[in-house]
Protein backbone atom coordinates (compact mmCIF):
# COMPACT_ATOMS: atom_id res chain seq x y z
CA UNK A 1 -1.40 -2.57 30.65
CA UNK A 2 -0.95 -1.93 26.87
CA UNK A 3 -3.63 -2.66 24.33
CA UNK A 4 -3.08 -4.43 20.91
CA UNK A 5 -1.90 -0.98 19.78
CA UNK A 6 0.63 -0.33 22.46
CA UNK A 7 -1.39 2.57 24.07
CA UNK A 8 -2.51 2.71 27.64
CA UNK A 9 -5.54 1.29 28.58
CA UNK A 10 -7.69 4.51 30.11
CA UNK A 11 -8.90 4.70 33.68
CA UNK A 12 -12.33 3.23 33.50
CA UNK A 13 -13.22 5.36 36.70
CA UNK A 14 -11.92 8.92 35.46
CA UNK A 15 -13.73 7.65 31.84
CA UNK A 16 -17.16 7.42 34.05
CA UNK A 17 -16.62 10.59 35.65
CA UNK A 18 -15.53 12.61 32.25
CA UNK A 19 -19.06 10.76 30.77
CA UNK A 20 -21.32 12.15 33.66
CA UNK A 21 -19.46 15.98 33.25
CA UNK A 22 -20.23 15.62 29.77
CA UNK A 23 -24.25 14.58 30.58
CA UNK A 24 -24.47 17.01 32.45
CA UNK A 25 -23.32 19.50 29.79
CA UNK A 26 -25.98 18.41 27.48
CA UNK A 27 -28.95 18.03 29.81
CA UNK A 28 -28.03 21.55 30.77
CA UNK A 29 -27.86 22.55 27.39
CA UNK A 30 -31.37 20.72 26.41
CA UNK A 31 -32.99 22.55 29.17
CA UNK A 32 -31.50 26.40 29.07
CA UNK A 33 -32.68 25.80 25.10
CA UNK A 34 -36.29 24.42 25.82
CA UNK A 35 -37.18 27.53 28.33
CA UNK A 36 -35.39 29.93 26.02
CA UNK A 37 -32.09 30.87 28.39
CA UNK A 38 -28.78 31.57 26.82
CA UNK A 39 -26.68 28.66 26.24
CA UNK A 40 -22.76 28.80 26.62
CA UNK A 41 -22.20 24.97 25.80
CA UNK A 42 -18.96 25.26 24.22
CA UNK A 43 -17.68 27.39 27.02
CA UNK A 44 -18.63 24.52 29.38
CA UNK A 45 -16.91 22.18 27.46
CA UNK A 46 -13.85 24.36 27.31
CA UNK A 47 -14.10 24.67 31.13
CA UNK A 48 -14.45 20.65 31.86
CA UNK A 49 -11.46 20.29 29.03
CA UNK A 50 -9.46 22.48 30.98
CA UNK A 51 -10.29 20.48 34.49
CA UNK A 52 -9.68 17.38 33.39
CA UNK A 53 -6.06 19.00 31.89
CA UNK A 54 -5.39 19.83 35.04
CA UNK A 55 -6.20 17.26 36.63
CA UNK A 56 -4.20 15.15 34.47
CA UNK A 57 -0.88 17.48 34.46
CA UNK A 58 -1.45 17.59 38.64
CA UNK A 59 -1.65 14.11 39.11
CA UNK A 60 1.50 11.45 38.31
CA UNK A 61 1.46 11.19 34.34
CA UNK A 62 2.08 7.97 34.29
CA UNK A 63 0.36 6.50 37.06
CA UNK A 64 -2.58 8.70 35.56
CA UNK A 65 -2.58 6.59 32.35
CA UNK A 66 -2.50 2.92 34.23
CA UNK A 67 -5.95 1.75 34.87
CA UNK A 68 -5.82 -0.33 38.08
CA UNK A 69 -6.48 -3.83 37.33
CA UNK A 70 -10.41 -4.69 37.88
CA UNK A 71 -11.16 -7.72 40.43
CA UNK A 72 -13.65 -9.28 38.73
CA UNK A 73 -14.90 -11.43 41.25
CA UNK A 74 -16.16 -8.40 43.94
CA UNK A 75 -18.91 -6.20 42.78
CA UNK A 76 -18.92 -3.81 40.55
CA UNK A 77 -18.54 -0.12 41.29
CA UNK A 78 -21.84 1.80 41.01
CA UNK A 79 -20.34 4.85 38.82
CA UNK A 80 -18.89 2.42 36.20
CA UNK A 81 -22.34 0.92 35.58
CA UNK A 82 -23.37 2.97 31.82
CA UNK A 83 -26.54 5.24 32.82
CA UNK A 84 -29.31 3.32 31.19
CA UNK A 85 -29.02 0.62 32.88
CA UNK A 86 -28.29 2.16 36.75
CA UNK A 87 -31.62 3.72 36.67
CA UNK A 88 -33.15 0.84 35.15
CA UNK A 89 -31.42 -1.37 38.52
CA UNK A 90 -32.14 1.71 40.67
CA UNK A 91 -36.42 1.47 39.73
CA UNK A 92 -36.36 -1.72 40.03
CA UNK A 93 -34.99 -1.54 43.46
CA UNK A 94 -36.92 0.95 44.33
CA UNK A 95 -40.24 -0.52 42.92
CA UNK A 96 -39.29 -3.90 45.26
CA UNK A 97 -37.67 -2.40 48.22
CA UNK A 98 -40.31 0.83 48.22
CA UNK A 99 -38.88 4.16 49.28
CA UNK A 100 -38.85 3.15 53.38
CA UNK A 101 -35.60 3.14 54.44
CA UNK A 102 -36.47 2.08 58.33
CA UNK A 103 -36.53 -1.38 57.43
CA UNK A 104 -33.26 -3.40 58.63
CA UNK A 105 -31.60 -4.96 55.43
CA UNK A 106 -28.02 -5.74 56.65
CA UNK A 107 -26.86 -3.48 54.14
CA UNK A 108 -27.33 -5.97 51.18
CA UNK A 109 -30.82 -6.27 49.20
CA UNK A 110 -33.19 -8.70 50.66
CA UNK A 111 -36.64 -9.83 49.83
């Protein structure tokens, strides 16, 4: 589909994954500065700009473009759920459900 300004609308799925690369440039970067090792952060950058290049020249160009179409009536997929509030869900599941996993749940959360 084609926004108001005629562009593409962008894959919200490749969009989540280029977000977590990108996290986890900076939280490597945070660290490797607070314990004093060197920090190449513009190399990884380059490197993850390059990937996602190639990924985008390998794959169809213009099926790469074309978000799919979300169903808005099944659940929503975990990695398009912003940060923040994924961990907050994933304490609070934890916190209720406690860390045993030998208790049956049918695969869905239940009190």
């Amino acid at each position: 589909m084609t926004g108001a300004s005629g562009r593409l609308r962008p894959d919200p799925r490749r969009k989540a994954r280029f977000r977590e690369i990108a996290r986890g440039i900076v939280a490597k970067d945070r660290y490797n500065r607070k314990y004093g090792i060197a920090v190449d952060t513009a190399g990884a950058i380059a490197q993850a700009l390059e990937r996602a290049y190639r990924d985008g020249v390998r794959d169809d160009p213009a099926a790469a473009f074309q978000a799919p179409e979300q169903d808005d009536a099944g659940p929503l997929e975990w990695a398009l759920i912003p940060p923040r509030p994924r961990d907050a869900f994933w304490s609070i599941c934890l916190y209720t459900l406690g860390r045993d996993t030998d208790l049956p749940r049918d695969g869905h959360l239940a009190p």
